[in-house]
C-alpha atoms as a PDB file:
ATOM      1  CA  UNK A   1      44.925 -63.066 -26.037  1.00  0.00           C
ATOM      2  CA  UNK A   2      46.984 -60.487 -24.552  1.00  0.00           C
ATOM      3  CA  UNK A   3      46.674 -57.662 -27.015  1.00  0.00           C
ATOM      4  CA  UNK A   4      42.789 -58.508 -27.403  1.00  0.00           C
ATOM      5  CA  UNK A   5      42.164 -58.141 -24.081  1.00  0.00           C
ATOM      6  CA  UNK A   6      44.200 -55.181 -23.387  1.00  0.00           C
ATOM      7  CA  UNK A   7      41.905 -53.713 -26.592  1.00  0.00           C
ATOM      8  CA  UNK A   8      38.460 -55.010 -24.660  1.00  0.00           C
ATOM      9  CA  UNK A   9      39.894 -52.910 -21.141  1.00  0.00           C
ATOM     10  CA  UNK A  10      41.013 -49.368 -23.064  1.00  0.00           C
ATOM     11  CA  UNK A  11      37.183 -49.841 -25.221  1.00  0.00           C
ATOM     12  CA  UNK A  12      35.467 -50.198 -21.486  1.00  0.00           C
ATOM     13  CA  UNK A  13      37.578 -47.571 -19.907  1.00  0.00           C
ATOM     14  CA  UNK A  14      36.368 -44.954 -23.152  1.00  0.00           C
ATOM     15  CA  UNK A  15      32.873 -46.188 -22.418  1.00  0.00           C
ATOM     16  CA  UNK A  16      33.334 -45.402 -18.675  1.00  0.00           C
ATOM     17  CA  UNK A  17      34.461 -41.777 -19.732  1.00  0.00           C
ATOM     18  CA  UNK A  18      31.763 -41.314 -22.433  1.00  0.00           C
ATOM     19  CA  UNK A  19      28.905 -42.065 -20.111  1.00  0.00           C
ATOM     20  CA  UNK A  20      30.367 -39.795 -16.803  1.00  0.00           C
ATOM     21  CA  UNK A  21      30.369 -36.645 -19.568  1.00  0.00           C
ATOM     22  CA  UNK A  22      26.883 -37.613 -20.523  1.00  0.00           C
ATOM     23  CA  UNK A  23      25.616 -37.629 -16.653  1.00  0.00           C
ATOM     24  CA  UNK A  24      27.371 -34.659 -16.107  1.00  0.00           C
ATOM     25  CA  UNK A  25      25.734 -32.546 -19.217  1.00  0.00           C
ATOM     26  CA  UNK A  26      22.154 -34.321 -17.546  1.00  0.00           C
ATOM     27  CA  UNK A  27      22.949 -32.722 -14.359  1.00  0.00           C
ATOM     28  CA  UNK A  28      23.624 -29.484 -15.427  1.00  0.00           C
ATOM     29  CA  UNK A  29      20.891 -29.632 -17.624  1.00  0.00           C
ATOM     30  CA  UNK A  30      18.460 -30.009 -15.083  1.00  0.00           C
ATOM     31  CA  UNK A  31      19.878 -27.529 -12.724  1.00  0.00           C
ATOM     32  CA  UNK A  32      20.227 -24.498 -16.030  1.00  0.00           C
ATOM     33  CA  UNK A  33      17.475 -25.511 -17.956  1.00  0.00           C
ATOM     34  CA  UNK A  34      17.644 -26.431 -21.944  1.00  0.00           C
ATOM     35  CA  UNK A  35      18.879 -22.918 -22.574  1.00  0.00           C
ATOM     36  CA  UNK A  36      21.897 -22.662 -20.099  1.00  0.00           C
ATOM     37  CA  UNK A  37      19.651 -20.046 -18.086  1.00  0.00           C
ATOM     38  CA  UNK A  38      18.525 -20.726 -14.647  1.00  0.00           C
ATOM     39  CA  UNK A  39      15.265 -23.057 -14.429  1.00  0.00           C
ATOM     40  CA  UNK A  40      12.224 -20.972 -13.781  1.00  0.00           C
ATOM     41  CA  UNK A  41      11.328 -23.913 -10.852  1.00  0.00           C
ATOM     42  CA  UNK A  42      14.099 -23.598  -9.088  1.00  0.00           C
ATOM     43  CA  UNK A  43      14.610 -19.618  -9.189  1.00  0.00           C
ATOM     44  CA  UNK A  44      10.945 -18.866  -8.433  1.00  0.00           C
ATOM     45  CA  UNK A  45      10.346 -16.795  -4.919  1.00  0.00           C
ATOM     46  CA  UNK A  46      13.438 -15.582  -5.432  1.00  0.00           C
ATOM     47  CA  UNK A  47      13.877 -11.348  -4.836  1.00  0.00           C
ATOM     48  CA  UNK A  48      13.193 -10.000  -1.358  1.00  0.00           C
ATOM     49  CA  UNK A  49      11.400  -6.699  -2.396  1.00  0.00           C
ATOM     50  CA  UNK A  50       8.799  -8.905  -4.469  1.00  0.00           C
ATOM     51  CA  UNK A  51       5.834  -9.311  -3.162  1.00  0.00           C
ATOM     52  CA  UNK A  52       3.934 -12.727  -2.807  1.00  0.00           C
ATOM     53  CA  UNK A  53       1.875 -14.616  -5.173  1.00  0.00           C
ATOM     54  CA  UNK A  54      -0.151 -12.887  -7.663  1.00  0.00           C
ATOM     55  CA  UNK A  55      -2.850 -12.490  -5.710  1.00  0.00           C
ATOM     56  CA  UNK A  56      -1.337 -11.320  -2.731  1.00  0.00           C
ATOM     57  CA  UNK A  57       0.234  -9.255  -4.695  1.00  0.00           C
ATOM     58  CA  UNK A  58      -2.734  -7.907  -6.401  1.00  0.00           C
ATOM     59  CA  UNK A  59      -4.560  -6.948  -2.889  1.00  0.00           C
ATOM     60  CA  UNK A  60      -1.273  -5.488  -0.988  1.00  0.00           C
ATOM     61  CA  UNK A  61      -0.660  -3.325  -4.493  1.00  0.00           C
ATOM     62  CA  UNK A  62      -4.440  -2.440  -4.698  1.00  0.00           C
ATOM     63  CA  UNK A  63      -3.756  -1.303  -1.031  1.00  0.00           C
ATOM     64  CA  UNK A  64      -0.880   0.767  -1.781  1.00  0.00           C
ATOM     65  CA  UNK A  65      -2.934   2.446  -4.338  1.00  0.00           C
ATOM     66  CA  UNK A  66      -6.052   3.438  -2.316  1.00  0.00           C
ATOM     67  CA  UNK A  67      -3.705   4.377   0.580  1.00  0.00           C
ATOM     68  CA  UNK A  68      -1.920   6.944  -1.698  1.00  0.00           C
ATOM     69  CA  UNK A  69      -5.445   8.375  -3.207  1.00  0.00           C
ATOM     70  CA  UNK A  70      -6.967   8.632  -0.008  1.00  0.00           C
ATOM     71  CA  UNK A  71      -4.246  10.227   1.682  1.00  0.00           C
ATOM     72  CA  UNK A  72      -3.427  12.616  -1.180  1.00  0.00           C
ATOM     73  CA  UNK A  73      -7.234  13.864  -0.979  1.00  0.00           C
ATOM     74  CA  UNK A  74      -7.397  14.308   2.911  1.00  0.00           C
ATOM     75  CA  UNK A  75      -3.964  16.369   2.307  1.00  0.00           C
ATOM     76  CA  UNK A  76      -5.680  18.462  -0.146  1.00  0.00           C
ATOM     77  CA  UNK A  77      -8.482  18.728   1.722  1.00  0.00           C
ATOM     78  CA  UNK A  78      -7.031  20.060   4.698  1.00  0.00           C
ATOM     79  CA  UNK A  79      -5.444  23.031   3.719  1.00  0.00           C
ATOM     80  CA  UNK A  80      -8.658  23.717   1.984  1.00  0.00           C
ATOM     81  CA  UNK A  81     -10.140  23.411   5.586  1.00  0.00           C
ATOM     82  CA  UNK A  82      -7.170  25.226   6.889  1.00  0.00           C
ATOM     83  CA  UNK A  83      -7.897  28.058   4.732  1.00  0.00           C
ATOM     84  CA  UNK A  84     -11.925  28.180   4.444  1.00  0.00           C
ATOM     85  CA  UNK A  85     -12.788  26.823   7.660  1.00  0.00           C
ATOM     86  CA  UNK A  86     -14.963  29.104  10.104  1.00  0.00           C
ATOM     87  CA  UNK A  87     -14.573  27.195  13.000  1.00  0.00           C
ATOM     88  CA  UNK A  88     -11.250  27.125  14.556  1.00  0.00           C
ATOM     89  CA  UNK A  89     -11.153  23.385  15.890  1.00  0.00           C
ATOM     90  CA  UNK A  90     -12.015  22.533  11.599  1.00  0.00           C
ATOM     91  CA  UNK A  91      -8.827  24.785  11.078  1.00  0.00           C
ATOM     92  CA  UNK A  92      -6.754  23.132  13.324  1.00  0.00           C
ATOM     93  CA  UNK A  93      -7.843  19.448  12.352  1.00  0.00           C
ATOM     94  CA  UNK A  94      -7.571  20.529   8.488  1.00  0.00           C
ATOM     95  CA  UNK A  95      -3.916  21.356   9.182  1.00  0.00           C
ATOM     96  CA  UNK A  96      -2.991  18.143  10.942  1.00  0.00           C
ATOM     97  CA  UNK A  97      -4.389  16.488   8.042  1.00  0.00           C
ATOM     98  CA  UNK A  98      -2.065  18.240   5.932  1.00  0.00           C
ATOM     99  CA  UNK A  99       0.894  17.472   8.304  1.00  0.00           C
ATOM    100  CA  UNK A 100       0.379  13.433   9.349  1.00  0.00           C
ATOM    101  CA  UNK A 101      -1.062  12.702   5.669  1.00  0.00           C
ATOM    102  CA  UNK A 102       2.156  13.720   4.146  1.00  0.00           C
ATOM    103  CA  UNK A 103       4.094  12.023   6.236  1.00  0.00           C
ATOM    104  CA  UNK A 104       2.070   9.012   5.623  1.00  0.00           C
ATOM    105  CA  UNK A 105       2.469   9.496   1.646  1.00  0.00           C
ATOM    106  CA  UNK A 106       6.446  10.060   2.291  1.00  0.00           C
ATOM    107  CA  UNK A 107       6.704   6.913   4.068  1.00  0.00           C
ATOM    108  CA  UNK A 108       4.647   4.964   1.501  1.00  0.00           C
ATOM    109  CA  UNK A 109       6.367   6.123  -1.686  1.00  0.00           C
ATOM    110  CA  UNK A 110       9.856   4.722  -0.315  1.00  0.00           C
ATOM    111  CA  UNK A 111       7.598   1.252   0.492  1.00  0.00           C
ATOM    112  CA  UNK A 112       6.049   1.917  -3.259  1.00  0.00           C
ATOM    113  CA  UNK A 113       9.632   2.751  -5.118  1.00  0.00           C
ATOM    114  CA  UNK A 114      11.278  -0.170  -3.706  1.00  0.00           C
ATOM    115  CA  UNK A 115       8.757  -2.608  -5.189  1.00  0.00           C
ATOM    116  CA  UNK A 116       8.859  -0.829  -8.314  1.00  0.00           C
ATOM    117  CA  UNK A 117       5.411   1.101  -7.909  1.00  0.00           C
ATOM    118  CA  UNK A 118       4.766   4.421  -9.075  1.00  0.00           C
ATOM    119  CA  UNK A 119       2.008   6.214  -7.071  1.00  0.00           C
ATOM    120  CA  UNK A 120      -0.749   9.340  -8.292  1.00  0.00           C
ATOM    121  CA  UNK A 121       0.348  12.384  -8.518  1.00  0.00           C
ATOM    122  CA  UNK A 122      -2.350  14.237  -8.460  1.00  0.00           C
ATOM    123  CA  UNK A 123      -6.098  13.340  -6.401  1.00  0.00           C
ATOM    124  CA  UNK A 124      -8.171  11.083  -8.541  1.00  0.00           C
ATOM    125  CA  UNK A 125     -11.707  12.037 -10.375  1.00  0.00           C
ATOM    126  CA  UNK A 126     -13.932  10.806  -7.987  1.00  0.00           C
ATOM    127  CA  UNK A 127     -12.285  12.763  -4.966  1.00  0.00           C
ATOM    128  CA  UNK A 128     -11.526  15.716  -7.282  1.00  0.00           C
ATOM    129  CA  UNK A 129     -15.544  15.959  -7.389  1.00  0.00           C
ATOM    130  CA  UNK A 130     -15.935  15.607  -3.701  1.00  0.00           C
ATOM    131  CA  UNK A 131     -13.446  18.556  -3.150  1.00  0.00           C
ATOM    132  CA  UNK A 132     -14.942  20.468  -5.836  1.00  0.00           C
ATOM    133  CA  UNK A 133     -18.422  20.655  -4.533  1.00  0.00           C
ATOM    134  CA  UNK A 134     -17.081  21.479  -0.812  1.00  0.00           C
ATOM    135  CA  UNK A 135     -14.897  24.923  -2.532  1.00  0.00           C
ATOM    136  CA  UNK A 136     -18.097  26.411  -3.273  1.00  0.00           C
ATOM    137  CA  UNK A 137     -19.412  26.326   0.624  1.00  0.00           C
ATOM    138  CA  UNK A 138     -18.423  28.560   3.002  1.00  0.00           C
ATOM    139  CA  UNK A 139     -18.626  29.478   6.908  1.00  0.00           C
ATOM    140  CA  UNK A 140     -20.821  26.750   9.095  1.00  0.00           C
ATOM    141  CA  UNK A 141     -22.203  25.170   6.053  1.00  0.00           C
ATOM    142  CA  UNK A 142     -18.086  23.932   4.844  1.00  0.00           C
ATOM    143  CA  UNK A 143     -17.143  23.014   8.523  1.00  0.00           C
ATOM    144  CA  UNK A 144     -20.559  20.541   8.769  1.00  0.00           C
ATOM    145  CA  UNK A 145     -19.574  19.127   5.330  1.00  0.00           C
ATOM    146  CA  UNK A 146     -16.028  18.450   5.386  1.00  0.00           C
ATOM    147  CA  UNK A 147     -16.045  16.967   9.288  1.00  0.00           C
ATOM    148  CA  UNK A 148     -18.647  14.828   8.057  1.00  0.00           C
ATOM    149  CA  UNK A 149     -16.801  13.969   5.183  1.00  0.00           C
ATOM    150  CA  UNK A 150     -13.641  13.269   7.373  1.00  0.00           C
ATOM    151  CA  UNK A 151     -15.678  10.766   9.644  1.00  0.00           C
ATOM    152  CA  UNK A 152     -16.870   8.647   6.683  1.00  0.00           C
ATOM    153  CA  UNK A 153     -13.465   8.649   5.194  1.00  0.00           C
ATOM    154  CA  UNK A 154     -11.504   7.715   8.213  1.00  0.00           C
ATOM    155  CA  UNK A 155     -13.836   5.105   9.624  1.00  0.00           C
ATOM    156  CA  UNK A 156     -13.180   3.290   6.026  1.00  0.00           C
ATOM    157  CA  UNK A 157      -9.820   4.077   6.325  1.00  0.00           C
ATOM    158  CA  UNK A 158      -9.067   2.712   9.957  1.00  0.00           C
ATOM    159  CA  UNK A 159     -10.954  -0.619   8.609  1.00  0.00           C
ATOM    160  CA  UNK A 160      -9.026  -1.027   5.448  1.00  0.00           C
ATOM    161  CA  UNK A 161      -5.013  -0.592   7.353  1.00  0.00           C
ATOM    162  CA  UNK A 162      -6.752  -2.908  10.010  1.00  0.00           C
ATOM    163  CA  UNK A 163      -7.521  -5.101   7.224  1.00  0.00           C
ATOM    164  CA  UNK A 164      -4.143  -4.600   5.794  1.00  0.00           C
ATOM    165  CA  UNK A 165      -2.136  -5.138   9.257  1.00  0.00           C
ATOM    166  CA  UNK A 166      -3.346  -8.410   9.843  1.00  0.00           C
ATOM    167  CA  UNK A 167      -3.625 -10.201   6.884  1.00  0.00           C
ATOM    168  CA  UNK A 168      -1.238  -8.470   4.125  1.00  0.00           C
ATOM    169  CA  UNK A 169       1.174 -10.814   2.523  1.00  0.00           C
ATOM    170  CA  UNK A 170       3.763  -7.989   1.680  1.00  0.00           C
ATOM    171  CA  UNK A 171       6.060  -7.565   4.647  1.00  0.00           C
ATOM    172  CA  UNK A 172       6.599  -4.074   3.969  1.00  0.00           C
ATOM    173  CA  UNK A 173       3.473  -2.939   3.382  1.00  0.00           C
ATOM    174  CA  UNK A 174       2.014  -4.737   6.207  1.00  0.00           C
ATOM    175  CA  UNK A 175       4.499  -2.962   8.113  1.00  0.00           C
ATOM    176  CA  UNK A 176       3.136   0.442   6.876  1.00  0.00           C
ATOM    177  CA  UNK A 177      -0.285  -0.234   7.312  1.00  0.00           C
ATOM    178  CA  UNK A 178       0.512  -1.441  11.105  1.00  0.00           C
ATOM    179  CA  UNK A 179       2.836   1.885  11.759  1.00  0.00           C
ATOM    180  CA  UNK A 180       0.156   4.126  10.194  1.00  0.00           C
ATOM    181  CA  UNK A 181      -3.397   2.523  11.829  1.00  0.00           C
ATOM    182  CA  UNK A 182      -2.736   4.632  15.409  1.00  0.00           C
ATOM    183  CA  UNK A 183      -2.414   7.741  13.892  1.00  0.00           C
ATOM    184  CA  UNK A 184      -5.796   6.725  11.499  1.00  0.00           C
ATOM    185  CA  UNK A 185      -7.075   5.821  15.022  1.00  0.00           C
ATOM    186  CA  UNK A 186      -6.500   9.095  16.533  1.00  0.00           C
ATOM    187  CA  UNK A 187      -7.548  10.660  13.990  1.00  0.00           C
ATOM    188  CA  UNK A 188     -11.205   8.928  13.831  1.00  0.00           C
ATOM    189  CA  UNK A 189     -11.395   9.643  17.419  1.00  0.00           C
ATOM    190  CA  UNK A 190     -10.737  13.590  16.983  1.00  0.00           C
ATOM    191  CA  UNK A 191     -13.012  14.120  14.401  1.00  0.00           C
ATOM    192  CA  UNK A 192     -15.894  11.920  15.744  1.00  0.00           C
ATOM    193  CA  UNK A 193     -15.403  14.320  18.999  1.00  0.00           C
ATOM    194  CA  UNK A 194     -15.228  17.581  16.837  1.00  0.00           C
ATOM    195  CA  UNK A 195     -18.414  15.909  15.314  1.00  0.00           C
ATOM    196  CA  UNK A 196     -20.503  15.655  18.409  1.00  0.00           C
ATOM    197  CA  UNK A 197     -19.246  18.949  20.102  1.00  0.00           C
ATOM    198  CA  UNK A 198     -20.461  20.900  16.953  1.00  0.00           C
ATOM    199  CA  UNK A 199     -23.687  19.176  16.678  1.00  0.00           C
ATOM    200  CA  UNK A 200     -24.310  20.011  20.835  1.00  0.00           C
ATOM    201  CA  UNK A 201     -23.493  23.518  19.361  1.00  0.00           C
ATOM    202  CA  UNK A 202     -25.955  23.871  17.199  1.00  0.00           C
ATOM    203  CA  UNK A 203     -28.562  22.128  18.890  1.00  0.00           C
ATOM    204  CA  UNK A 204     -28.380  24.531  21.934  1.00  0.00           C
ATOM    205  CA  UNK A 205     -27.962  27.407  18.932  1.00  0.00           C
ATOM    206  CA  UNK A 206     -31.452  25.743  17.675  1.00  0.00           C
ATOM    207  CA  UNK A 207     -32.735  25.756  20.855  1.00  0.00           C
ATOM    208  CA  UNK A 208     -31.816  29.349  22.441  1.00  0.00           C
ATOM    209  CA  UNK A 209     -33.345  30.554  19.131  1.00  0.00           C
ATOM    210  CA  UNK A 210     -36.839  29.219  19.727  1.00  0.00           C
ATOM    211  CA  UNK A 211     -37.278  30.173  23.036  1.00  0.00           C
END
């Protein structure tokens, strides 16, 4: 009776043992996955320069993308104005284009690089066409077209960094978009001034002319 039930003890002890190795190999199982690699479930999120869900994602990087056209164009743009400009306030507002726009571009390439974005490098067709058509004017006829050109194009862009500064999911962007909208601001403001001080120009030139 002895030796039997010293037998039943040692075969319940190797049972014991058997089913703690299997528990273990469960456990890591479900923490590694089937493959030994970390479980998609429990890494997801992970990464702090990602950004968001897919579709955050897809709005903050369409964003990015727009921002870098549009400011690549208003640099290019501006020393075009710098350079062909007849009035002197055009001159001076084409060059600060050239100077805060480039900043901006700087300061969104180190956001873009460090989520793994590469941005234009060169202005896209459909602003390519727009600057095309304003090289062949000249004297009055350039400064009315490219400040009116400047008004439509910061009005969208002051809505779309609005847009961007309160509801982006990216952090960084977000950040960008907030840093940048005051100098969009200004900007909007400067031209829309310009705007109306050459248009009570020419009215009184209209006007003198007739009498």
């Amino acid at each position: 009776m002895t030796k039997r039930l010293s037998l039943f003890v040692a075969a319940a002890a190797a049972g014991a043992l058997v089913l703690g190795s299997a528990r273990a190999a469960a456990q890591s199982q479900g923490t590694t996955g089937t493959s030994g690699t970390p479980d998609p479930a429990k890494s997801a999120g992970m990464g702090s320069s990602a950004m968001g869900g897919s579709s955050a994602k897809s709005a903050d990087s369409k964003f990015v993308m727009d921002a870098a056209k549009g400011g690549m164009a208003e640099v290019e743009m501006g020393r075009m104005a710098a350079d062909k400009a007849s009035n002197a306030d055009v001159k001076q507002f084409g060059q600060k284009m050239v100077d805060d726009h480039s900043k901006a571009i700087d300061e969104l390439k180190q956001v873009a690089t460090a989520k793994g974005m590469t941005l234009p490098s060169a202005v896209d067709p459909a602003h390519k066409a727009a600057m095309d058509k304003m090289a062949k004017l000249s004297g009055a006829a350039f400064d009315k077209a490219y400040v009116a050109d400047m008004v439509k194009d910061h009005k969208k862009d002051v809505a779309d960094f609005k847009k961007e500064a309160s509801s982006g999911k990216d952090p960084d962007v977000k950040a960008f978009a907030s840093k940048t909208l005051p100098t969009l601001q200004e900007h909007l403001k400067m031209i829309q001034d310009l705007n109306a001080k050459m248009a009570g120009r020419t009215a009184r030139s209209t006007s003198g002319g007739s009498k």
